[in-house]
Structures are given as structure tokens and as C-alpha cells.
Protein backbone atom coordinates (compact mmCIF):
# COMPACT_ATOMS: atom_id res chain seq x y z
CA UNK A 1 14.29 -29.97 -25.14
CA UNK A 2 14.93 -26.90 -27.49
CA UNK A 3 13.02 -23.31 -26.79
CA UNK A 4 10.07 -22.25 -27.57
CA UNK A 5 9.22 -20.09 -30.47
CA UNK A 6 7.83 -17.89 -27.42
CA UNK A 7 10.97 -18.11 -25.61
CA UNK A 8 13.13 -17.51 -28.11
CA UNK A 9 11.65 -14.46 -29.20
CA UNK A 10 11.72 -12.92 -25.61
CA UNK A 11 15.50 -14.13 -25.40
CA UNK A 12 15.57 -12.34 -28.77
CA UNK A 13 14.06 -8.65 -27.63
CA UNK A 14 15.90 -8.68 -24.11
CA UNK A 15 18.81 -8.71 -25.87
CA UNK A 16 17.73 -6.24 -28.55
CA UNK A 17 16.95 -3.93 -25.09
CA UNK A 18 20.12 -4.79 -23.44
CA UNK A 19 22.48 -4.05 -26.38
CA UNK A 20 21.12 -0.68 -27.22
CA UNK A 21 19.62 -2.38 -30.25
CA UNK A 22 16.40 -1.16 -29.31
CA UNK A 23 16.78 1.96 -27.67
CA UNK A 24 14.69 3.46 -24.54
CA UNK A 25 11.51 5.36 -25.36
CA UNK A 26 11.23 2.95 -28.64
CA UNK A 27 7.43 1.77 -29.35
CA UNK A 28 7.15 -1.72 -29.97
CA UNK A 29 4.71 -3.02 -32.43
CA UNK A 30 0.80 -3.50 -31.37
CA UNK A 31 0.07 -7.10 -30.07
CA UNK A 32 -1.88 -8.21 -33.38
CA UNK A 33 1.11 -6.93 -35.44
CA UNK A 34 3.51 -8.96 -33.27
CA UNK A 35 1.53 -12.00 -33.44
CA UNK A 36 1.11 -11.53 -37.76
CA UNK A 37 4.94 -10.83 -37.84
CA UNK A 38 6.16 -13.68 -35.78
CA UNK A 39 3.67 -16.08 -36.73
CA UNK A 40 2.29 -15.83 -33.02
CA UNK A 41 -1.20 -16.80 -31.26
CA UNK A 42 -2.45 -13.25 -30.22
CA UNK A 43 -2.53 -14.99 -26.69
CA UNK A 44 1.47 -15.79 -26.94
CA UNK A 45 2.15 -12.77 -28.32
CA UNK A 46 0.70 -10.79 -25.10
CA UNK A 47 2.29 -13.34 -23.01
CA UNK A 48 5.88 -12.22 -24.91
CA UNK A 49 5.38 -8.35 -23.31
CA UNK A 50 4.17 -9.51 -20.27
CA UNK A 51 7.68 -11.47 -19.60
CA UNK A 52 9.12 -8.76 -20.66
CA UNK A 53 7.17 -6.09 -18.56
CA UNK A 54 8.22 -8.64 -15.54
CA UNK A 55 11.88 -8.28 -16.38
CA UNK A 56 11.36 -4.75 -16.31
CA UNK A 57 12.38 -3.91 -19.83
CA UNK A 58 9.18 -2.42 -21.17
CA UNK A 59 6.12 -0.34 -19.78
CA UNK A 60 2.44 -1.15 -21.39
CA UNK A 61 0.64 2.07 -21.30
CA UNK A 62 -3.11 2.07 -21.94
CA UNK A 63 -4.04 3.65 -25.23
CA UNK A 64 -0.54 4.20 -26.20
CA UNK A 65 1.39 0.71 -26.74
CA UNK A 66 4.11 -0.62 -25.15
CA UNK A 67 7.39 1.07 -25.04
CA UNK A 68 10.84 -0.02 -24.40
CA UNK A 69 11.91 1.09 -20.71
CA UNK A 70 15.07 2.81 -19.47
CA UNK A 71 17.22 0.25 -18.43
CA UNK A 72 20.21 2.38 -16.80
CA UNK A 73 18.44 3.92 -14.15
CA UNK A 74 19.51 3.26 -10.32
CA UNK A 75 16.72 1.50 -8.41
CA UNK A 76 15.89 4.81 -6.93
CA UNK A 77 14.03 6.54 -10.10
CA UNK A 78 12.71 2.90 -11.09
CA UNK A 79 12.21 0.51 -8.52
CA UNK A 80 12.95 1.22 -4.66
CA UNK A 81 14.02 4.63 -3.39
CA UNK A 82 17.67 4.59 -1.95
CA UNK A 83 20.03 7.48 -1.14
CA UNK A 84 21.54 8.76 -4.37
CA UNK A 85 25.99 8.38 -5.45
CA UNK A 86 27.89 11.23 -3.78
CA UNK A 87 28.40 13.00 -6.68
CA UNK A 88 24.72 13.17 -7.38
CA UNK A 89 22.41 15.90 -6.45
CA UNK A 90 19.60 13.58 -4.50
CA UNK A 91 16.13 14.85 -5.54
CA UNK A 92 14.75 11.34 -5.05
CA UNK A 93 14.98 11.21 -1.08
CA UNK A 94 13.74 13.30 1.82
CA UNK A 95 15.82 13.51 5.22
CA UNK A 96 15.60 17.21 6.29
CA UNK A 97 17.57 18.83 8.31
CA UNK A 98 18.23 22.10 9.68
CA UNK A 99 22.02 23.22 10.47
CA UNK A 100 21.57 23.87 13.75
CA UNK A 101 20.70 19.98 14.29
CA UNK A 102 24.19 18.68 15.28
CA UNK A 103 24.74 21.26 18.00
CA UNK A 104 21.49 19.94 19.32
CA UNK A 105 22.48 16.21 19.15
CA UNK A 106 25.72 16.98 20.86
CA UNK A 107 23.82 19.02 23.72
CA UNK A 108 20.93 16.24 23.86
CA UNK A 109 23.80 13.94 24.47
CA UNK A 110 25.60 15.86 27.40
CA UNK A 111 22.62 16.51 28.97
CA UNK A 112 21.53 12.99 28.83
CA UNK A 113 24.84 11.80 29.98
CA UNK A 114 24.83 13.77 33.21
CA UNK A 115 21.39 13.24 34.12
CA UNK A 116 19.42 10.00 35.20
CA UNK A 117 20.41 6.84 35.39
CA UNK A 118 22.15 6.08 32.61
CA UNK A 119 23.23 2.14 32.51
CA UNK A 120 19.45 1.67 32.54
CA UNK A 121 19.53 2.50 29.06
CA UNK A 122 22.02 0.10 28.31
CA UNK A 123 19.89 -2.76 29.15
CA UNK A 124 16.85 -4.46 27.62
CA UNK A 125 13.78 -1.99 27.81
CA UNK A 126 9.98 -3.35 27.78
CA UNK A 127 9.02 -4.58 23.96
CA UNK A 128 6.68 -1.50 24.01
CA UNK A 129 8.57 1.34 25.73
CA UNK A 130 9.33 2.56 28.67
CA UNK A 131 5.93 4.30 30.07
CA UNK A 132 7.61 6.94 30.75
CA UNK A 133 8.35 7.38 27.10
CA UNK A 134 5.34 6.00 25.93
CA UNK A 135 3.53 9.22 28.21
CA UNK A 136 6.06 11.43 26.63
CA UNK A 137 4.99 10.63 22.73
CA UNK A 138 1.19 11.01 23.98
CA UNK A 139 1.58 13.97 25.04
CA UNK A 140 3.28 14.47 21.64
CA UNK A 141 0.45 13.30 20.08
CA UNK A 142 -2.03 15.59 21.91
CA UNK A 143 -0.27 18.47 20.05
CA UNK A 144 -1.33 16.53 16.74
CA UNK A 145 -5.08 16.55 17.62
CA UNK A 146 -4.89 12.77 18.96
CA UNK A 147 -5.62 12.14 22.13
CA UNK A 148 -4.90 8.22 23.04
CA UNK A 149 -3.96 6.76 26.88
CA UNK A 150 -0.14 6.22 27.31
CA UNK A 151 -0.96 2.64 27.43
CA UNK A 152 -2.42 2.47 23.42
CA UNK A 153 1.79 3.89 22.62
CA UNK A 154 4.17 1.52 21.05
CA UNK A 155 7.75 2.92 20.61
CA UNK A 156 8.83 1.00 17.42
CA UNK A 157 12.63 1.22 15.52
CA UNK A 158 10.97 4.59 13.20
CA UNK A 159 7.97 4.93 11.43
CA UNK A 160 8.97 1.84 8.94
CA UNK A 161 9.25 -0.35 11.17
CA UNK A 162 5.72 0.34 12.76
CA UNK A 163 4.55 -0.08 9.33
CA UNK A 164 5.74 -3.59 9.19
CA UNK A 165 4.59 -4.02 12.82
CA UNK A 166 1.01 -3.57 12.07
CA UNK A 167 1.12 -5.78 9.07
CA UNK A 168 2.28 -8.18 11.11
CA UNK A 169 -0.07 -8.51 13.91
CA UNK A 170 -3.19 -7.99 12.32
CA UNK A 171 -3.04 -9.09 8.76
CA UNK A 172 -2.46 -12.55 6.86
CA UNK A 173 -0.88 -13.24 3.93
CA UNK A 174 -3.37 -13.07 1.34
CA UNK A 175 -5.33 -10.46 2.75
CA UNK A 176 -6.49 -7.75 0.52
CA UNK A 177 -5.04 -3.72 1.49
CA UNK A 178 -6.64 -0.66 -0.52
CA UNK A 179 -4.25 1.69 -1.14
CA UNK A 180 -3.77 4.90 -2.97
CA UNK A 181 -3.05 4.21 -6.52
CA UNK A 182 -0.11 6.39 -5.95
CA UNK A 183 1.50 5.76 -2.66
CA UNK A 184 4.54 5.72 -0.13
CA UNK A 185 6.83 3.10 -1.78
CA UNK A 186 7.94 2.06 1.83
CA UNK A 187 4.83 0.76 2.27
CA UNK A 188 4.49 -1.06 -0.93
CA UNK A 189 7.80 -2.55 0.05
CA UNK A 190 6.19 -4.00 3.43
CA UNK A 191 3.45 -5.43 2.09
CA UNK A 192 4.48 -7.08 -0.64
CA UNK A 193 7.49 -9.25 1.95
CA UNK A 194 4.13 -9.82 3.94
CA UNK A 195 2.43 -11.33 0.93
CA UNK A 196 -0.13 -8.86 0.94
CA UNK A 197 -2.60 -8.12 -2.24
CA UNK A 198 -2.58 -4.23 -2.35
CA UNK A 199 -5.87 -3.19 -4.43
CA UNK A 200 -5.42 0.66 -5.64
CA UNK A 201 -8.07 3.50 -5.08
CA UNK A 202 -7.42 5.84 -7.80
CA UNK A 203 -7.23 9.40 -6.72
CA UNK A 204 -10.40 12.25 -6.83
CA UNK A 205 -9.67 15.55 -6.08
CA UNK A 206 -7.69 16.08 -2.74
CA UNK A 207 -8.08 12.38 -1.73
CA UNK A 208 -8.77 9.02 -2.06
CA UNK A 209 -12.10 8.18 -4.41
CA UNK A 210 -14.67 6.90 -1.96
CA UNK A 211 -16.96 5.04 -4.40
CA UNK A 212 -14.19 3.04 -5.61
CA UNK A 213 -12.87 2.41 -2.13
CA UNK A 214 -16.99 1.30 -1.26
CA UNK A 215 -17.35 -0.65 -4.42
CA UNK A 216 -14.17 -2.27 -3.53
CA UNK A 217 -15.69 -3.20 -0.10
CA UNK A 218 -18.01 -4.16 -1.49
CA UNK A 219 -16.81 -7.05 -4.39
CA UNK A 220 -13.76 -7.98 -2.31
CA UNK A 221 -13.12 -8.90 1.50
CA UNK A 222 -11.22 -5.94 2.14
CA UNK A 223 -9.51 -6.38 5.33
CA UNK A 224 -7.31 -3.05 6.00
CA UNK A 225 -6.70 0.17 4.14
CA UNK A 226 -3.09 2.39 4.34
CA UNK A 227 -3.81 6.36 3.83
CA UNK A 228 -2.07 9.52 4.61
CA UNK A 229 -5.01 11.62 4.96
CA UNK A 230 -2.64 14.87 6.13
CA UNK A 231 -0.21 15.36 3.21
CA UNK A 232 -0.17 12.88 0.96
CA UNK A 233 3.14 11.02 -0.40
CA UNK A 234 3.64 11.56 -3.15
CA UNK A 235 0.77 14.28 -4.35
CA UNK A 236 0.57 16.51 -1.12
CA UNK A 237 -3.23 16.15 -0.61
CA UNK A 238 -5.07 16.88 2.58
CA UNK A 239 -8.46 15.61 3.14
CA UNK A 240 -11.23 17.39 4.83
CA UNK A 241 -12.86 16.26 7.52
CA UNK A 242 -15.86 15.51 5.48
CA UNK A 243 -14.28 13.01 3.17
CA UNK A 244 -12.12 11.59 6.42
CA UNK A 245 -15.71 11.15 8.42
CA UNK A 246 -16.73 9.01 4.98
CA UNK A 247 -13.89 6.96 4.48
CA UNK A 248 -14.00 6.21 8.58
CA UNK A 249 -18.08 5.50 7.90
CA UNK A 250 -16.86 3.14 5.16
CA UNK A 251 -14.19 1.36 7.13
CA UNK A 252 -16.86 0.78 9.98
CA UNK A 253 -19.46 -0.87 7.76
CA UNK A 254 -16.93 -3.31 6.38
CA UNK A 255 -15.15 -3.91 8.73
CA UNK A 256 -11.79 -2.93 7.54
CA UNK A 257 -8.91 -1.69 10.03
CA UNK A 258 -7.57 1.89 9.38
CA UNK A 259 -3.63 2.14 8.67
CA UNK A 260 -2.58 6.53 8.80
CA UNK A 261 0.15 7.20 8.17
CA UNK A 262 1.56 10.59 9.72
CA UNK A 263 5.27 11.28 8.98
CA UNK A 264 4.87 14.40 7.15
CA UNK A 265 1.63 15.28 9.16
CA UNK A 266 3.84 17.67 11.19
CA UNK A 267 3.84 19.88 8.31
CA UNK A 268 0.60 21.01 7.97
CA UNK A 269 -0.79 23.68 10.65
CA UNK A 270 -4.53 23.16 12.09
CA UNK A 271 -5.32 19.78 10.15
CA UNK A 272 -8.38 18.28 10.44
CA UNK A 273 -8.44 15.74 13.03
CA UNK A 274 -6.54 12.49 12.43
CA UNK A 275 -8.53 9.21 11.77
CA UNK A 276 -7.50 7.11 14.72
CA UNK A 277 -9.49 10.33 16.66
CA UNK A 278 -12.61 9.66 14.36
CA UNK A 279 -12.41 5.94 14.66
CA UNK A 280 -10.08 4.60 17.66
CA UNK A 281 -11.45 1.96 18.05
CA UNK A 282 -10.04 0.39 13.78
CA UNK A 283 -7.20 2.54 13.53
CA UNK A 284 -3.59 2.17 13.54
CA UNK A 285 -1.97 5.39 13.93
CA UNK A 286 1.84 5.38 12.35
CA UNK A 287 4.60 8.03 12.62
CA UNK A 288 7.94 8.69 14.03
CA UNK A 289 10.86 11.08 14.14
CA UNK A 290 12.92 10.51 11.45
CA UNK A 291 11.34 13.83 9.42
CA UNK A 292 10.50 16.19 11.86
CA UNK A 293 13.98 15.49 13.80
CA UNK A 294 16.45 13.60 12.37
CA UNK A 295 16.37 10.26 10.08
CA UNK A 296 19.18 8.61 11.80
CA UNK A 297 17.54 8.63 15.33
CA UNK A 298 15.19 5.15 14.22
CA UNK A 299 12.44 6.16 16.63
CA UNK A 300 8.72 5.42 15.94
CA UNK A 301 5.95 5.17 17.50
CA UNK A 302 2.20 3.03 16.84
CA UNK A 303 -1.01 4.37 18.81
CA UNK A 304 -3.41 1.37 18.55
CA UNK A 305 -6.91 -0.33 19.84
CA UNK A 306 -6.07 -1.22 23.14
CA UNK A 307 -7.22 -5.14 21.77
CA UNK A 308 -4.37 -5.25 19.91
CA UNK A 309 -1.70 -3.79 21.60
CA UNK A 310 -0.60 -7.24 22.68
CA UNK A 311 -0.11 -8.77 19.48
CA UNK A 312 2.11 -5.59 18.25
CA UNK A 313 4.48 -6.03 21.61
CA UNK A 314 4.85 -9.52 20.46
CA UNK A 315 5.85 -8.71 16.65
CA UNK A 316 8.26 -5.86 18.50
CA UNK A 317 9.74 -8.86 20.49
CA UNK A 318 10.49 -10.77 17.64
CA UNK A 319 11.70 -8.40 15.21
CA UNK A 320 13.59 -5.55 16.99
CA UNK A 321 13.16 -6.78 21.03
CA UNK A 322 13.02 -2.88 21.76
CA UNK A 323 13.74 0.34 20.35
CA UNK A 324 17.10 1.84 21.62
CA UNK A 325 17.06 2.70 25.23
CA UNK A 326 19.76 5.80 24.13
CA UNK A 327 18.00 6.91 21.10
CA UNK A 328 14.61 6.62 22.77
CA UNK A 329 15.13 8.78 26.14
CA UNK A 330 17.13 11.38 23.89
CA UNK A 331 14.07 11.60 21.92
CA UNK A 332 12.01 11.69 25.00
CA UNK A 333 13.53 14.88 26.45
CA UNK A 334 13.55 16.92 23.21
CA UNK A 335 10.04 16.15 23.19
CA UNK A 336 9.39 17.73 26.96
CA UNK A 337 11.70 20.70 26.45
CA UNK A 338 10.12 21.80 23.66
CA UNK A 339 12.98 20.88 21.36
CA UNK A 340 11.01 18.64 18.88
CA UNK A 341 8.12 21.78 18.79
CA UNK A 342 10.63 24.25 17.39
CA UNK A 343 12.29 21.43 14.73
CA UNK A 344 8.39 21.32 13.38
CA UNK A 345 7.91 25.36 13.33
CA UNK A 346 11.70 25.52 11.73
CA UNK A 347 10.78 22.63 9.13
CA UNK A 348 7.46 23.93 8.12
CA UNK A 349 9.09 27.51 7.46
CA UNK A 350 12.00 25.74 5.84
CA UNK A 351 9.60 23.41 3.28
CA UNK A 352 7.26 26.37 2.51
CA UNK A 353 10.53 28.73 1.76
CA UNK A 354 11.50 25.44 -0.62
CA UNK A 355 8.28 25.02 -2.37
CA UNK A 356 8.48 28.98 -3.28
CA UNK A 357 11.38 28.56 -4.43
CA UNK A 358 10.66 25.44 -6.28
CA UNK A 359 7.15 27.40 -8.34
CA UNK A 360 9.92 29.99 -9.24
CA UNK A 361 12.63 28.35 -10.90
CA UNK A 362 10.59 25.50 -12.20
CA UNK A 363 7.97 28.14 -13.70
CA UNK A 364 5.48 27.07 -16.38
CA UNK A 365 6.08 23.21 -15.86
CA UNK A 366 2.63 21.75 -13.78
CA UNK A 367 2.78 21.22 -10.00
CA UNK A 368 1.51 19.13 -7.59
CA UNK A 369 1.68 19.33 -4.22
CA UNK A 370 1.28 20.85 -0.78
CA UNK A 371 2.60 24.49 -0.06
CA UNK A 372 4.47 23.04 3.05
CA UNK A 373 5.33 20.11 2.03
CA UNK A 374 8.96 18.47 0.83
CA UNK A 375 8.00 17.15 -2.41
CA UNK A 376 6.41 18.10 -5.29
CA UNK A 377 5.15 16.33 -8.49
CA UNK A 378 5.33 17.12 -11.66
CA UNK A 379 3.11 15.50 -14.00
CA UNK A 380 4.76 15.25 -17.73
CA UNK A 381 3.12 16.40 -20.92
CA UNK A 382 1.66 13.37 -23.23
CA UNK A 383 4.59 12.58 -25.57
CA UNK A 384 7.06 12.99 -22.78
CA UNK A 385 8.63 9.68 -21.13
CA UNK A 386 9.12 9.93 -17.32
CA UNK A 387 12.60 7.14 -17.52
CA UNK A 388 14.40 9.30 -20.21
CA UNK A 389 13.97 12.54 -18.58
CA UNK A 390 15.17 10.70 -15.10
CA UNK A 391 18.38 9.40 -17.15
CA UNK A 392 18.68 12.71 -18.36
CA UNK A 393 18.86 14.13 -15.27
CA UNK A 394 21.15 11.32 -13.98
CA UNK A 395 23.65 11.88 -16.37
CA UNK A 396 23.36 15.81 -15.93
CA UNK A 397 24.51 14.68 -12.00
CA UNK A 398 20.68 15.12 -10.00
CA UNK A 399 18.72 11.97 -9.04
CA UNK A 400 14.50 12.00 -9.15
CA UNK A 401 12.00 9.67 -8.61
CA UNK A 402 9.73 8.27 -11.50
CA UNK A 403 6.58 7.18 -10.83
CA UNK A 404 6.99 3.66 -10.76
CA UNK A 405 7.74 3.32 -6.97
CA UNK A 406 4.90 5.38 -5.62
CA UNK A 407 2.46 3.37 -8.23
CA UNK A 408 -0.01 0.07 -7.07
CA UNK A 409 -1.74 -0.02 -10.25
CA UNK A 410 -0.74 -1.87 -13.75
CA UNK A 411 -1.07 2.35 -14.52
CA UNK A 412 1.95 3.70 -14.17
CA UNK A 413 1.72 7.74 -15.23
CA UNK A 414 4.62 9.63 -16.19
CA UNK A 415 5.59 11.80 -13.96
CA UNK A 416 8.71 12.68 -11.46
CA UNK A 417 8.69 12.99 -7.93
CA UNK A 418 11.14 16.05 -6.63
CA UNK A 419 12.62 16.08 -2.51
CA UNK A 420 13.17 18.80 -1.99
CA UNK A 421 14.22 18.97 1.63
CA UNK A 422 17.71 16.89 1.57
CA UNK A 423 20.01 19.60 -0.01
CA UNK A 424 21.14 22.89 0.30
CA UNK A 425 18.89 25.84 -0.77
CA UNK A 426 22.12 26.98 -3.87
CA UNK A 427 22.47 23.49 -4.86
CA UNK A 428 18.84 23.30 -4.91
CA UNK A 429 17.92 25.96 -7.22
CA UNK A 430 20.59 24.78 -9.68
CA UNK A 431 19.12 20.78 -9.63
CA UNK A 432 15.62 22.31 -10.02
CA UNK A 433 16.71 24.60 -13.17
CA UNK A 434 18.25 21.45 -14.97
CA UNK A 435 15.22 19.26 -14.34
CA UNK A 436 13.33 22.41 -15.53
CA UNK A 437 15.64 21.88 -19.02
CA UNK A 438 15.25 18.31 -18.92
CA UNK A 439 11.42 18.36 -18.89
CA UNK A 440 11.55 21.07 -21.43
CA UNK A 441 14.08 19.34 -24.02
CA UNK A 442 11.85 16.53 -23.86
CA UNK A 443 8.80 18.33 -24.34
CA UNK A 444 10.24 19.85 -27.62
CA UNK A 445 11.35 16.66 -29.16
């Protein structure tokens, strides 16, 4: 059976992309004029950019048209976040870490070594923690203005994988999740593998908008909602306890279960309280130690409703069994000596001292973001494209984030996303000054 006229002319325009042909940034004509040239039902015509939005070769941006994509960017700046090549300057991904961190891990490890009984460890450990761990991280999360009974504590293989471990007790495929219309890509990631419908809340002010998230409530059957109501990822907001005590009076009159997410919550000093203190009995509380101590350590932790701490230890069974008994009681004793406390204190010097330096070298370009925080974003000017600064970049040897991973919408903003906590203070000031250049040489084109 030969092609289509439609398929053909798709075939036809990929290539055009792929070859160069039709370079990146290149406006393609208006639907109508499409449909006149080729001969085209209006209806096909659409259909020919939406296969080839799919593929990933074009962006349709309200108002403006439909542009032709960059095509050589790593999946980090367009599609999943990933560490960056050696050679690159990674902007795109946060691990922080201090210097003095290795000494620490090579101390934690003597000490551990020579104390307790060790081959315990080495064997299988409850699917939710040992309780004396599981006291340990509540006592950890008293310091972050949640107070929950050891017994509510999962310990979970980092903050990602409690993520996934809430989906998958308490939601079904199908099930609707509001969202920030910008968001952590992680958990966009997640959700989608669970067959989730993720409906976006579009942003007002320093926080989710609360009549969209009611309206939403109120046309769909809603069933859970993910925020980060203590610095935002990617824009750095923190909501006041006035719009948390609405969204929490929102959630309780639909019926919706509460997903925070905390990993950067250590950041911020005297937040308001968290959710799952406002509302224990619908919220999932998610965090770990992966940014306030060190990524490769994998430990997490879920407080939950006491109802459902059953069906999580199940979903830890079958995904993970339990965390690492090593990893876990290491974790566990930097956590009673005081050890984690000062790696927060350090870190939230460290990211403020980044962010300064950040406002100076990037000067007149727009900011957004926390001043404690690890990222920043920097919204782009109209006529500048988000993909051909990134490539920019790229080829000038630093890696960013677009906004296409941190985005739930069909609106897609241009914009770039900076870390700024997973290099070296020099090497930082010299990335920041050539995405400064970048965003500038664009702007004058």
C-alpha cells in the first residue's frame, strides 16, 4: 500500500530537520498556509506538526507558530536530566558537596566498623527500616517542623525512590495528579512509567494557583497532588502558610492525597510548617539525603498516614526489599552526632554564597529563584529560543537545562534552568559568564 500524502510529507520535513535543511530556530509556515501549499485538509495539516512535535523535532508555541527544535542537544537540556560529558561544565544537575565530605565518609566508616554489630548489616533488614533508624530520621524530622511517630517512617533507596513508592501504593493507572506546570522532572519521570495523567496548575505568585487547582477539583476526579511547597524546583518559591492552609483546605474537601516533596527543604531557615503537619492524616511526606549529604548514599525516607504504611512496606518489598543496612546505619549516626546538622548550616551558607555570586556575574539578565537555593532560572527575552542558546552553551563546553523537562503543560516557556551547586566556585563564575554571553548574543540577533 503506498504512503500517504500525510505521511509522506512528514517523512519529507523530518528529513529536511535532520539534514540541516531546515535549520533550528526556523518558523514553519502557519497551519492554513501548510494546508493551501500542500493541498492539505486543515485537519491533516495540524495532524503533520503534531507527528512531528511527537518526534520531538518541532515546538508549537501559542501565538507564535511552530518552530523547528534543536535536535543536537543531550537528553539533559531536552528531555531527562542526566550527569553532563567530562569535559562539560554541568549546569544542568545538582549534587552538592562540600570538600570536607570524604574525610567524613572515611571517619563515618571507621567508626561504624568498630562499633555495633556489624554482620547485622549485612543481612536482610525489615522492608521499612530498622526502628531504630526509623526513630533516628523522626527525630530528623522534628528539626524540620514535622513531628510524626517513628512508626509513620519508611526508609526508602533516596528520595526517588519514595516518589515511586507512593505512586505505587496509593494510586492507579489512570488516575489524575495536579502538578505544578513547571515541576521536578524526576517526578514527571515516575508518573508517567505509572501511567499516571499529570494535570498542570499554572503558577501565581510564590506558589501554586489555587483557583485552578479548585476548579480542577472540581471538573475532574482529582485523586493526588505533588508540590514542593518549601523551595520550589525549578522556580525557588516558598509558600506561606496561608496559601499552604488553602491548598490543605482544598485537598480535604476533595478528597485528594497530598504528595511534598522536601529535598531542598533543608535550605530554607524557619519555613512555614510542612503540609503533612497541617494535614497528616492525606499527606505523603518525601525527602532523603542525597542533597543535604551526599547523592551517592541512596537513602530516603516516606512519613505517611499510619493506614497506609502497609501498602508502602509492600511496594518496598517488591521493588528494593530494603534500603542498605551499611548505607542506612551510616546515615543514622551522622544524623545523632550532629553530623547531618552542620552539612545543612555548611550547604545553606555555601548556596547563598553561590546565588550572590550568580546575581553578580550574570547581572542584568532576569532571575528567578530562592536566595538559598541551588538553582536559578532565567526566563529568556521574547525572540530568544531556549534550545539554541543551550547548544550554544554546549558547544562553548557548559551543560543547562531547558525548560522542557521541568514542563507538564503543552506550554513549554523558554527559559534555562542553572545548578549551581555541582562545581567549583572558579569554574563556576567562568560557566555563568559564558551563559551570560550566550543569552546576550541571542538577545541581539
Amino acid at each position: 500500500m503506498p504512503p500517504t500524502r500525510y505521511k509522506l510529507l512528514v517523512d519529507q520535513l523530518s528529513e529536511d530537520i535532520r539534514s540541516g535543511r531546515l535549520p533550528p530556530g526556523t518558523r514553519l509556515p502557519p497551519h492554513r498556509q501548510l494546508a493551501a501549499r500542500e493541498g492539505l485538509a486543515l485537519v491533516t495539516a495540524t495532524r503533520v506538526y503534531a507527528e512531528l512535535e511527537a518526534m520531538g523535532l518541532v515546538s508549537g508555541e501559542q501565538g507564535r507558530g511552530t518552530f523547528v527544535k534543536e535536535t543536537a542537544l543531550h537528553a539533559g537540556q531536552s528531555l531527562d536530566l542526566h550527569s553532563a560529558a567530562a569535559d562539560m561544565v554541568d549546569l544542568s544537575f545538582n549534587y552538592p558537596s562540600l570538600p570536607s565530605q570524604a574525610e567524613l565518609l572515611r571517619s563515618g566508616l571507621r567508626q561504624l566498623a568498630t562499633s555495633g554489630d556489624l554482620e547485622a548489616l549485612l543481612r536482610y533488614q525489615p522492608h521499612a527500616g530498622r526502628m531504630y533508624d526509623r526513630m533516628t530520621v523522626a527525630r530528623h524530622l522534628l528539626r524540620r517542623g514535622l513531628s510524626v511517630p517513628a512508626e509513620q517512617v519508611l526508609l526508602v533507596d533516596g528520595a526517588q525512590h519514595g516518589l515511586a513508592t507512593t505512586l505505587m501504593a496509593l494510586l492507579q493507572p489512570g488516575d489524575v495528579v495536579a502538578v505544578d506546570a513547571l515541576t521536578y522532572p524526576g517526578f514527571r519521570l515516575v508518573a508517567q512509567t505509572q501511567h499516571l495523567e499529570l494535570a498542570p496548575i499554572p503558577a501565581a505568585g510564590a506558589g501554586p494557583d489555587l483557583d485552578a487547582f479548585e476548579k480542577l477539583c472540581q471538573q475532574r476526579n482529582v485523586r493526588a497532588i505533588y508540590t514542593m511547597p518549601t523551595l520550589n524546583n525549578p522556580l525557588g518559591w516558598v509558600m506561606d502558610l496561608q496559601r499552604r492552609q488553602a491548598l490543605v483546605a482544598i485537598a480535604r474537601k476533595h478528597g485528594v492525597v497530598i504528595i511534598e516533596d522536601g529535598a531542598y527543604s533543608f535550605l530554607v531557615e524557619d519555613p512555614p510548617p510542612p503540609l503533612a503537619m497541617l494535614a497528616p492524616e492525606c499527606t505523603v511526606y518525601v525527602s532523603g539525603f542525597s542533597k543535604n549529604v551526599a547523592a551517592g548514599l541512596r537513602v530516603g525516607f516516606v512519613a505517611a498516614p499510619l493506614p497506609w504504611v502497609r501498602k508502602m512496606e509492600r511496594v518496598i518489598r517488591a521493588t528494593i526489599w530494603n534500603t542498605p543496612g551499611v548505607m542506612t546505619a551510616l546515615v543514622s549516626n551522622w544524623v545523632d552526632d550532629g553530623t547531618v546538622a552542620r552539612l545543612e548550616e555548611e550547604k545553606r551558607r555555601d548556596a547563598k554564597q553561590r546565588q550572590q555570586l550568580a546575581a553578580q556575574v550574570l547581572g542584568p539578565l532576569r532571575r528567578v529563584g530562592h536566595p538559598a537555593s541551588y538553582f536559578v532560572w532565567l526566563p529568556l527575552a521574547e525572540e530568544v529560543r531556549a534550545d539554541q542558546v543551550a547548544m550554544a552553551l554546549e558547544r562553548a563546553q557548559v551543560s543547562v537545562s531547558t525548560a522542557e523537562p521541568f514542563a507538564t503543560g503543552s506550554h513549554v516557556p523558554h527559559a534555562i534552568r542553572l545548578a549551581l551547586g555541582s562545581v567549583a566556585p572558579d569554574a563556576l563564575r567562568q560557566a555563568l559568564a559564558k551563559v551570560r554571553k550566550a543569552i546576550e548574543d541571542h538577545t541581539d540577533c
